[in-house]
Protein backbone atom coordinates (compact mmCIF):
# COMPACT_ATOMS: atom_id res chain seq x y z
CA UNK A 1 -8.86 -20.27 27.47
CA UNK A 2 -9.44 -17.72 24.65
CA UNK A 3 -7.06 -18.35 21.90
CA UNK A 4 -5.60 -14.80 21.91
CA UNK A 5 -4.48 -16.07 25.90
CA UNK A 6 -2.61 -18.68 24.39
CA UNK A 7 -0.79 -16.80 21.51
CA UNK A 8 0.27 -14.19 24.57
CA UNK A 9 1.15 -17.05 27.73
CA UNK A 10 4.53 -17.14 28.30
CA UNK A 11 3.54 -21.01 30.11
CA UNK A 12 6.60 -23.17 30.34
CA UNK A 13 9.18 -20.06 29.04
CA UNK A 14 11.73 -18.78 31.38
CA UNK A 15 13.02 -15.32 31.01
CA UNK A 16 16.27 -13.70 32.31
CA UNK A 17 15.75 -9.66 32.95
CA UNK A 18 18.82 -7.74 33.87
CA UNK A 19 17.91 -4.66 36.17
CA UNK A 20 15.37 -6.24 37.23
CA UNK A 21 15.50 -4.49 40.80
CA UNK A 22 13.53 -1.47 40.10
CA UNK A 23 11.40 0.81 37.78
CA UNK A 24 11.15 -0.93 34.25
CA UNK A 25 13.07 -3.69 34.84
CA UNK A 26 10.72 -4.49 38.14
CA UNK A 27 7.90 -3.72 36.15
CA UNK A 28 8.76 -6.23 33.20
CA UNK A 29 9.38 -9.26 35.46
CA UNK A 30 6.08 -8.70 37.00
CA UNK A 31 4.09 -8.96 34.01
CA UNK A 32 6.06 -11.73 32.45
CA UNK A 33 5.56 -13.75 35.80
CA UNK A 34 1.52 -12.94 35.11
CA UNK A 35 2.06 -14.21 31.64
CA UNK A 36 3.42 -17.68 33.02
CA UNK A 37 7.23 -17.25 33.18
CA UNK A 38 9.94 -18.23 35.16
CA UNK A 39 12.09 -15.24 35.96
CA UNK A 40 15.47 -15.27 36.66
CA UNK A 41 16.02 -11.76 37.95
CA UNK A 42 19.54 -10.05 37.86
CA UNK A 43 20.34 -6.74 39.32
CA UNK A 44 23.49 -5.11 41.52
CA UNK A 45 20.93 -4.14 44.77
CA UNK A 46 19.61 -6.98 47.20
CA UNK A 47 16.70 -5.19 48.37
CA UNK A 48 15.37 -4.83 45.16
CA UNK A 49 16.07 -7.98 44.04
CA UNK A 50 14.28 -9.27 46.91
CA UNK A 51 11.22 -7.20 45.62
CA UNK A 52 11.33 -8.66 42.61
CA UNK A 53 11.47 -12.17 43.21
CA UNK A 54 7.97 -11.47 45.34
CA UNK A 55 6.74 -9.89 42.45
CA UNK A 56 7.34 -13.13 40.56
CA UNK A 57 6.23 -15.67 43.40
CA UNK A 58 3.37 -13.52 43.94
CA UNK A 59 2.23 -15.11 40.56
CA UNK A 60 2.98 -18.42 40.95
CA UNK A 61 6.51 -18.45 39.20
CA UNK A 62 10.04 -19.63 39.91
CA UNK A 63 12.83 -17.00 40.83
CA UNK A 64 16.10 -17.32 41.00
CA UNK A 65 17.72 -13.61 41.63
CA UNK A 66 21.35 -13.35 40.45
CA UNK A 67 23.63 -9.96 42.01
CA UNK A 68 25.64 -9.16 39.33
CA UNK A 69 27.68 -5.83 38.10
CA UNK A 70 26.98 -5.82 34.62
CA UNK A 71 29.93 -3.12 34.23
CA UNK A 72 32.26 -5.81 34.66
CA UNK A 73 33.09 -8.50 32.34
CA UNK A 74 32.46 -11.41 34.39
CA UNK A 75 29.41 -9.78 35.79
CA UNK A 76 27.18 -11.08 32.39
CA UNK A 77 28.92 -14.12 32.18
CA UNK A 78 28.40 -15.23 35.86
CA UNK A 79 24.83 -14.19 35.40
CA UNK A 80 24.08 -16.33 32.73
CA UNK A 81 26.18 -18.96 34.12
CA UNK A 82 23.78 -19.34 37.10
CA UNK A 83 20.89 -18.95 35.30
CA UNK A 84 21.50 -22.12 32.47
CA UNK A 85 22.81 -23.85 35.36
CA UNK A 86 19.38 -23.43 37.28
CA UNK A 87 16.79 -23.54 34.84
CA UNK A 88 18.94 -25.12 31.81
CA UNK A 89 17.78 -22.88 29.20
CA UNK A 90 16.81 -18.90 29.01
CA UNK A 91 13.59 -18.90 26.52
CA UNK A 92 13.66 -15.00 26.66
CA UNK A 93 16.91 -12.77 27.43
CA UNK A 94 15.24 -9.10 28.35
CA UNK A 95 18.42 -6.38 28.26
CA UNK A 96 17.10 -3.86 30.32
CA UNK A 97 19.58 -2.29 32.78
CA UNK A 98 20.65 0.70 31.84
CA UNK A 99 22.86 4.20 32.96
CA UNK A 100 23.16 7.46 31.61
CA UNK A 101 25.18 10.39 33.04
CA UNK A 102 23.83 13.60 31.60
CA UNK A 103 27.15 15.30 30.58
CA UNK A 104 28.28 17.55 27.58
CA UNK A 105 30.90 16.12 25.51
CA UNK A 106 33.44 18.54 26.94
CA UNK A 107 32.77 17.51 30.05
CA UNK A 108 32.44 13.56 29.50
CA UNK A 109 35.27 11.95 31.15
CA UNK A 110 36.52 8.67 29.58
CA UNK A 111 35.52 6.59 32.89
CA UNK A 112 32.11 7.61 32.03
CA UNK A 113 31.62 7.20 28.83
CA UNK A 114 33.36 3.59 29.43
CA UNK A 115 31.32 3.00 31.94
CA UNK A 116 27.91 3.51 30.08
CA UNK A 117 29.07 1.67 26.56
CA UNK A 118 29.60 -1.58 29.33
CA UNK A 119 26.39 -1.49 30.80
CA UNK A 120 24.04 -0.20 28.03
CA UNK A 121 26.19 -2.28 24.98
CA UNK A 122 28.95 -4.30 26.39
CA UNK A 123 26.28 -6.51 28.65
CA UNK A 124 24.17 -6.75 26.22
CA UNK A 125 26.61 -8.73 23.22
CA UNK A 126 27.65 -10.93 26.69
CA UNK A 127 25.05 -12.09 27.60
CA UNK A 128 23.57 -12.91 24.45
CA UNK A 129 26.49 -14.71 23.37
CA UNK A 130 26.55 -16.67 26.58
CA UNK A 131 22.76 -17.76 25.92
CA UNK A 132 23.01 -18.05 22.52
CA UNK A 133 23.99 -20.99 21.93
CA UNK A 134 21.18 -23.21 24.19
CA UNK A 135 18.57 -21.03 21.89
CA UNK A 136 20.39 -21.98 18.89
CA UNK A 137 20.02 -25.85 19.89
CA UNK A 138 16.79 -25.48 20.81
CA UNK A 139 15.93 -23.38 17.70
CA UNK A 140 13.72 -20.49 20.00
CA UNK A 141 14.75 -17.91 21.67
CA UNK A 142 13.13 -14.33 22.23
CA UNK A 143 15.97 -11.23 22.74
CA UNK A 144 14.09 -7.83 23.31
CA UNK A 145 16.68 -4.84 23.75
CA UNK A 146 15.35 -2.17 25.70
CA UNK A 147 16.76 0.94 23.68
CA UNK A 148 15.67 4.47 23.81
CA UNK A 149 13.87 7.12 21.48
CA UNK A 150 17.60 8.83 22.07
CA UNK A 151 19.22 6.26 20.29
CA UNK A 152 17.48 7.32 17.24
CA UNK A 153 17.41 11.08 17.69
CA UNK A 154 20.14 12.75 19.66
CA UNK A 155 19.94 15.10 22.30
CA UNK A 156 21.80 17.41 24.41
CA UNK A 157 23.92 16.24 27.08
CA UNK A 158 23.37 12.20 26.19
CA UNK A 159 26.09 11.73 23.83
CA UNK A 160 27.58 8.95 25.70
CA UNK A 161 24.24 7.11 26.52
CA UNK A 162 22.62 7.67 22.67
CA UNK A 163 25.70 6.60 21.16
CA UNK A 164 25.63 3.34 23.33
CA UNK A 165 21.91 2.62 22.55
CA UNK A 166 22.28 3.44 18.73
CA UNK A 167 24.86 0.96 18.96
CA UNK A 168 22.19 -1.40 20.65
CA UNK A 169 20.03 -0.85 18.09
CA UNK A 170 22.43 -1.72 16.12
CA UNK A 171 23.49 -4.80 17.44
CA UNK A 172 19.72 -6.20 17.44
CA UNK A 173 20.15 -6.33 13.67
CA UNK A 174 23.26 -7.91 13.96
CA UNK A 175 21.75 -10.70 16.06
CA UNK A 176 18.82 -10.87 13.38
CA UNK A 177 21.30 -11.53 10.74
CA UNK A 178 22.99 -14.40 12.16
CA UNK A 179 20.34 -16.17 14.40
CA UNK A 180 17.10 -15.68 12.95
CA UNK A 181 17.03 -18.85 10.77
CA UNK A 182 17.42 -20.61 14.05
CA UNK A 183 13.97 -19.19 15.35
CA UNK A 184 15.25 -16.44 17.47
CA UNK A 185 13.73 -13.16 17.22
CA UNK A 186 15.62 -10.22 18.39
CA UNK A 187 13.84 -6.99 18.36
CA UNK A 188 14.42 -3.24 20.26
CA UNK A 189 12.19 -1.03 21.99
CA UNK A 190 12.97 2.75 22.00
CA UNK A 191 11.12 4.71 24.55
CA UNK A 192 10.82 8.18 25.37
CA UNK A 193 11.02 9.38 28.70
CA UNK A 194 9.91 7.11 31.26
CA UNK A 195 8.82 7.86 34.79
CA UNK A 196 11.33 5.57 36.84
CA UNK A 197 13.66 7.05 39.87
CA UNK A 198 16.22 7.36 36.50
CA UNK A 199 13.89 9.16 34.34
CA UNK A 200 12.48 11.07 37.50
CA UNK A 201 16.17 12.47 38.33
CA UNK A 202 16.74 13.55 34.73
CA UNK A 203 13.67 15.19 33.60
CA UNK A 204 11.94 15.68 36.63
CA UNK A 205 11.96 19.39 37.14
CA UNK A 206 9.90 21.07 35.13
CA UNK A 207 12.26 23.64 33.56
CA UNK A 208 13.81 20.42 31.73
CA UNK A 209 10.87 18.01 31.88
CA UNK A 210 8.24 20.67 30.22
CA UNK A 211 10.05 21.09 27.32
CA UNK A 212 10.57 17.51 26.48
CA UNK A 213 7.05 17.38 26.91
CA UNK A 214 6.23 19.91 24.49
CA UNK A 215 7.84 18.01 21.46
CA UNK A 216 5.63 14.34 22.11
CA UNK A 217 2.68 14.39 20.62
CA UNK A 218 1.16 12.80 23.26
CA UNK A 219 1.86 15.36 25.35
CA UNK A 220 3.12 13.17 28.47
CA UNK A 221 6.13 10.86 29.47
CA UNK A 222 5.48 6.73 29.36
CA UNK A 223 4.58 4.72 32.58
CA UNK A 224 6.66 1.37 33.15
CA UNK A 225 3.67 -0.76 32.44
CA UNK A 226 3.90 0.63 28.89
CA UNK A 227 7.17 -0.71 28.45
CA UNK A 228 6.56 -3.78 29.98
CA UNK A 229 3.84 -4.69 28.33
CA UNK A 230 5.61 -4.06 24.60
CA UNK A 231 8.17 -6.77 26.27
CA UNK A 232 5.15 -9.09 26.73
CA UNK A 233 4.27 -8.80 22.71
CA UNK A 234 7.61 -9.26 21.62
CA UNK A 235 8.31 -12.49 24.36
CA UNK A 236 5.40 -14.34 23.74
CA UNK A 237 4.37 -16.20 20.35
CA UNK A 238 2.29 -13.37 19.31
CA UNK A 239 5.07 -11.43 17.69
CA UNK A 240 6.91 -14.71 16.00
CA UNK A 241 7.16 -12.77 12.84
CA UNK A 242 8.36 -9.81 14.17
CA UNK A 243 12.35 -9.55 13.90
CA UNK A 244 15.11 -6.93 13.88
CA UNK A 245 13.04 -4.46 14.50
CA UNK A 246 13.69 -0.84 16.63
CA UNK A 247 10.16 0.28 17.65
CA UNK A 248 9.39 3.33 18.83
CA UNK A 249 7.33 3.80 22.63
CA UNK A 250 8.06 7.34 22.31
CA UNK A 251 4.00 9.43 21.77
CA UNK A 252 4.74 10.22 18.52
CA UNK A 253 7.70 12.35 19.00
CA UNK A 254 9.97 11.16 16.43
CA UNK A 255 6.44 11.14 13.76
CA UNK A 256 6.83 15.16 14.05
């Protein structure tokens, strides 16, 4: 094997992804399961889980898929729960799921915007405080926040969802500060618009999605793989040295 393989397998690592049923979240356990993980996939729709855990025993790889509402309290807690009682340990905690209700602040009801700061923030602090403490025995442990360009640079209509991802953002530092002398990197990706059934509802038409568009200098929105594949970096031993970070996956839009 080429050593650049080995400083990217994820051999013998197990990996929790939260929704992990579809679009990014799908994507991600995929190509961690191609990497060598374990995946223990957690998500609120069956069918999707059951796509996902063929995605990972399609590549040779353990599944164990975990229905949870992350909305709830319990919903993080159960999930990692199961998973350290399955596997033992979670080498690499992947905070993906994610929901955003395009609203103006006027209209913003406070069942919304509670809704959105559990899911995008709330699960989040859970479930790393729930896994924690196994990585902090062990001394390793990868957490990769998946963020978004808008919680970095606001836009219309996303008050609710950029205020819970800037808090996200946030909270990967926080987790820097207090675990990384015990070998556990925590980092955040940011993208832009990304072509999921989400990002498809929200910026699909072209009156809205041309626009957006128009301001990345790449002149396109990101593909799940692209996403995914930043995960892979920041999971696997490559990116040991890389810690606290927010990274942009955005074209260049917030270089302008």
């Amino acid at each position: 094997m080429a050593r650049f393989v080995e400083r990217f397998s994820l051999n013998d690592r197990t990996a929790l992804v939260t929704g992990a049923s579809k679009g990014i979240g799908l994507e991600i356990c995929a190509v961690l399961a191609d990497a060598g993980a374990d995946i223990v996939v957690v998500a609120r729709d069956a069918d999707g889980l059951a796509e996902a855990r063929q995605a990972v025993e399609q590549a040779g790889r353990k599944c164990l898929t975990v229905a949870a509402d992350l909305a709830t309290v319990e919903g993080p807690r159960d999930a990692a729960r199961q998973a350290l009682a399955h596997f033992g340990a979670i080498d690499i905690l992947v905070n993906n799921a994610g929901t955003s209700t395009p609203q103006s602040l006027l209209e913003m009801s406070v069942e919304n915007w509670d809704r959105i700061m559990a899911v995008n923030l709330r699960a989040p602090y859970l479930l790393a405080q729930a896994l924690g403490p196994k990585m902090i025995e062990r001394q390793l442990g990868k957490i990769i926040n998946i963020s978004s360009q808008t919680g970095v640079v606001a836009i219309d209509d996303h008050a609710a969802y950029a205020a819970s991802k800037n808090g996200l953002n946030a909270l990967t530092e926080s987790i820097t500060c207090e675990w990384a002398k015990h070998n556990i990197q925590c980092n955040a990706i940011c993208p832009t618009v990304i072509l999921t059934p989400m990002g498809e509802r929200v910026w699909g038409e072209p009156a809205k999605g041309d626009p957006m568009k128009a301001k990345i200098p790449a002149g396109r929105f990101g593909r799940p793989v692209e996403v995914a594949d930043l995960v892979l970096y920041l999971a696997s031993p490559a990116s040991d040295l890389v810690n606290g970070d927010t990274i942009m996956l955005d074209g260049g839009y917030t270089a302008l």
